[in-house]
C-alpha atoms as a PDB file:
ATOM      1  CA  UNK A   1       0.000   0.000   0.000  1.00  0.00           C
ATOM      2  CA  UNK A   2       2.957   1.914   1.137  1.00  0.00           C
ATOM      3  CA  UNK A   3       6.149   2.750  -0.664  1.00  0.00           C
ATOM      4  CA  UNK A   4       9.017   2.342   1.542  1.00  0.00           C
ATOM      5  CA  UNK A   5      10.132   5.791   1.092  1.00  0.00           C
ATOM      6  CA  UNK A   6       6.727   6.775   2.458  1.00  0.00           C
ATOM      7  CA  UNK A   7       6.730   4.602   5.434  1.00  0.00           C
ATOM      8  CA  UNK A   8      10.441   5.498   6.017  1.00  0.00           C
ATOM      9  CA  UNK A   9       9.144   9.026   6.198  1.00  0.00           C
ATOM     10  CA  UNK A  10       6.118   7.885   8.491  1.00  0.00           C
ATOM     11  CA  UNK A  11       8.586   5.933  10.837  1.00  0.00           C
ATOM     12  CA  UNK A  12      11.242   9.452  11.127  1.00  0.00           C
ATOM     13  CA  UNK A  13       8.620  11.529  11.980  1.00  0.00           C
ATOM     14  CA  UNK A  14       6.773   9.956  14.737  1.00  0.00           C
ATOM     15  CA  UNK A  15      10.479   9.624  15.806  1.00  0.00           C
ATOM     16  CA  UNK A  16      11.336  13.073  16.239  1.00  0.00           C
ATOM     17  CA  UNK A  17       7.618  13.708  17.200  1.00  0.00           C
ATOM     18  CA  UNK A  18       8.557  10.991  20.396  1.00  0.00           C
ATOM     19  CA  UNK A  19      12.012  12.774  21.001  1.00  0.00           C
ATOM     20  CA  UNK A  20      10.632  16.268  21.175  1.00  0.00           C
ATOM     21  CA  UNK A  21       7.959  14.945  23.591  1.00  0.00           C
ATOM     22  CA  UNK A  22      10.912  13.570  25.225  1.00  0.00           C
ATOM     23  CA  UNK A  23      12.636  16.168  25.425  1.00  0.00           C
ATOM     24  CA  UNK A  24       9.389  19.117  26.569  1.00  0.00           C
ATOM     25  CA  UNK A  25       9.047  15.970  29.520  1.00  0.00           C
ATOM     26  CA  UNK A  26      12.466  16.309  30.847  1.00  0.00           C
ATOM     27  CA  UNK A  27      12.187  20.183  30.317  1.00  0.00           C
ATOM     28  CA  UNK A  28       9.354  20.213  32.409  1.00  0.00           C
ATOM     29  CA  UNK A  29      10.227  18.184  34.873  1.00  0.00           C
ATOM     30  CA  UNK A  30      14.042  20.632  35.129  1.00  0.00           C
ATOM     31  CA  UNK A  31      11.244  23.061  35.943  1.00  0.00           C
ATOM     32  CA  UNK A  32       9.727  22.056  38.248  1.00  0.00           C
ATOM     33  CA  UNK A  33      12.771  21.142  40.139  1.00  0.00           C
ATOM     34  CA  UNK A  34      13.914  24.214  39.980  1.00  0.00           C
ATOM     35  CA  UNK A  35      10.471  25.679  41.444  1.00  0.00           C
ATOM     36  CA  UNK A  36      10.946  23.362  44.506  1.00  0.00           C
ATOM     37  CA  UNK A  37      14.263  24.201  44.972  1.00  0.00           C
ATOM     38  CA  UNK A  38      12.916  28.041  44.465  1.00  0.00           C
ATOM     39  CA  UNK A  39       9.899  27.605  47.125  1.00  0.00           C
ATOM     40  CA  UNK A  40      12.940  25.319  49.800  1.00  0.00           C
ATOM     41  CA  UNK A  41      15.214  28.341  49.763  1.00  0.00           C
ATOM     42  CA  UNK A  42      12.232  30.507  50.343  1.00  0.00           C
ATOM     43  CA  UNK A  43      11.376  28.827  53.216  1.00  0.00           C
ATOM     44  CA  UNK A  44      14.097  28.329  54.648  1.00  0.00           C
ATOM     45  CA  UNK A  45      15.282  32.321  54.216  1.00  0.00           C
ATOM     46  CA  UNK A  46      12.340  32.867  55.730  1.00  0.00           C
ATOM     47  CA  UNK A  47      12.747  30.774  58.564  1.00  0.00           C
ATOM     48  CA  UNK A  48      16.022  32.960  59.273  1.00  0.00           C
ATOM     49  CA  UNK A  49      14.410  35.936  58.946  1.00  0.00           C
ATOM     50  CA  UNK A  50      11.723  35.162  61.893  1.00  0.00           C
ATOM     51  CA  UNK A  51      14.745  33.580  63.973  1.00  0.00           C
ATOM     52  CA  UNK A  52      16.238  37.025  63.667  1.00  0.00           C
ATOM     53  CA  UNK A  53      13.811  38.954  64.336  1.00  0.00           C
ATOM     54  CA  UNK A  54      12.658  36.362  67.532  1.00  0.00           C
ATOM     55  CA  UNK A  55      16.586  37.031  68.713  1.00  0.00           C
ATOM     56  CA  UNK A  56      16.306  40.714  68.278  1.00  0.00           C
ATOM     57  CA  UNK A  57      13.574  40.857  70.242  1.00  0.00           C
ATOM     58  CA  UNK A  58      15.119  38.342  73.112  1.00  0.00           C
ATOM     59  CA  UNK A  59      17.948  41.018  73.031  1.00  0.00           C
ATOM     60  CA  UNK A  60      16.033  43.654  72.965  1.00  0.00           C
ATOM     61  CA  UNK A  61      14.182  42.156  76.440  1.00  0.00           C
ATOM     62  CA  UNK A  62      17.379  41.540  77.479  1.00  0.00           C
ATOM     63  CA  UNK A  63      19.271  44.567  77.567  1.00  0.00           C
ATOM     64  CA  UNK A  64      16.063  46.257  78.825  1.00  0.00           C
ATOM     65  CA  UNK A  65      15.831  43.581  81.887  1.00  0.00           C
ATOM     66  CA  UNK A  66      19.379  44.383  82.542  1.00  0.00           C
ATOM     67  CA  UNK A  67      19.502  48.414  82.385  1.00  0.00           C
ATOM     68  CA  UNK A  68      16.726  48.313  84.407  1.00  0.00           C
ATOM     69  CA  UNK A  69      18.044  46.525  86.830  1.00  0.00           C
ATOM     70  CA  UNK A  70      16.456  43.440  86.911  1.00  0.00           C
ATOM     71  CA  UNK A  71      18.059  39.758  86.459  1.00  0.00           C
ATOM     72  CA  UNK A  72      16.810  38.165  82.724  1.00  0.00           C
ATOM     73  CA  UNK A  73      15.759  34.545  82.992  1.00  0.00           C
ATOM     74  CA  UNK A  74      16.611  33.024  79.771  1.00  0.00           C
ATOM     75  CA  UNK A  75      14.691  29.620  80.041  1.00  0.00           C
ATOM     76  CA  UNK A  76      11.310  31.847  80.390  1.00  0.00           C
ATOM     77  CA  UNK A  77      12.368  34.876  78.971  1.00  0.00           C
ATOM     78  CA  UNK A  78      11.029  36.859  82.459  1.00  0.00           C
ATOM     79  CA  UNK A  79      12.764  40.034  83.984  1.00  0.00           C
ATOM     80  CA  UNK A  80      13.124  39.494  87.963  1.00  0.00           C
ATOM     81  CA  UNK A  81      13.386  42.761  89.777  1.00  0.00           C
END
């Protein structure tokens, strides 16, 4: 029914039609490694930035215990006068 040229043809095409699918797969999937890499270092910078403000606040508290006067508790975080 086919010449062989024709079917050669046929049989090249869907090739490079399976290896650009391929190929948009593993680009895709590079993608979306690199968004969940993205989204990790985004949570984890902003982990760090509520640990530093949470320690500038405990120093805050605790020069403010001390210039007062007072003795700063560090396992509650209280000021004793």
């Amino acid at each position: 029914m086919f010449g062989l040229s024709k079917a050669a043809l046929y049989l090249v095409g869907a090739g490079i039609l399976l290896a650009a699918i391929i190929a948009a797969g593993a680009a895709i999937r590079s993608d979306l490694k690199a968004v969940g890499r993205f989204e990790a270092t985004e949570t984890v910078r902003k982990g760090n930035a509520d640990a530093g403000s949470i320690a500038e606040k405990s120093r805050y508290a605790l020069r403010h215990c001390i210039n007062g006067g007072g003795v700063y508790v560090f396992e509650t975080g209280a000021c004793e006068h």
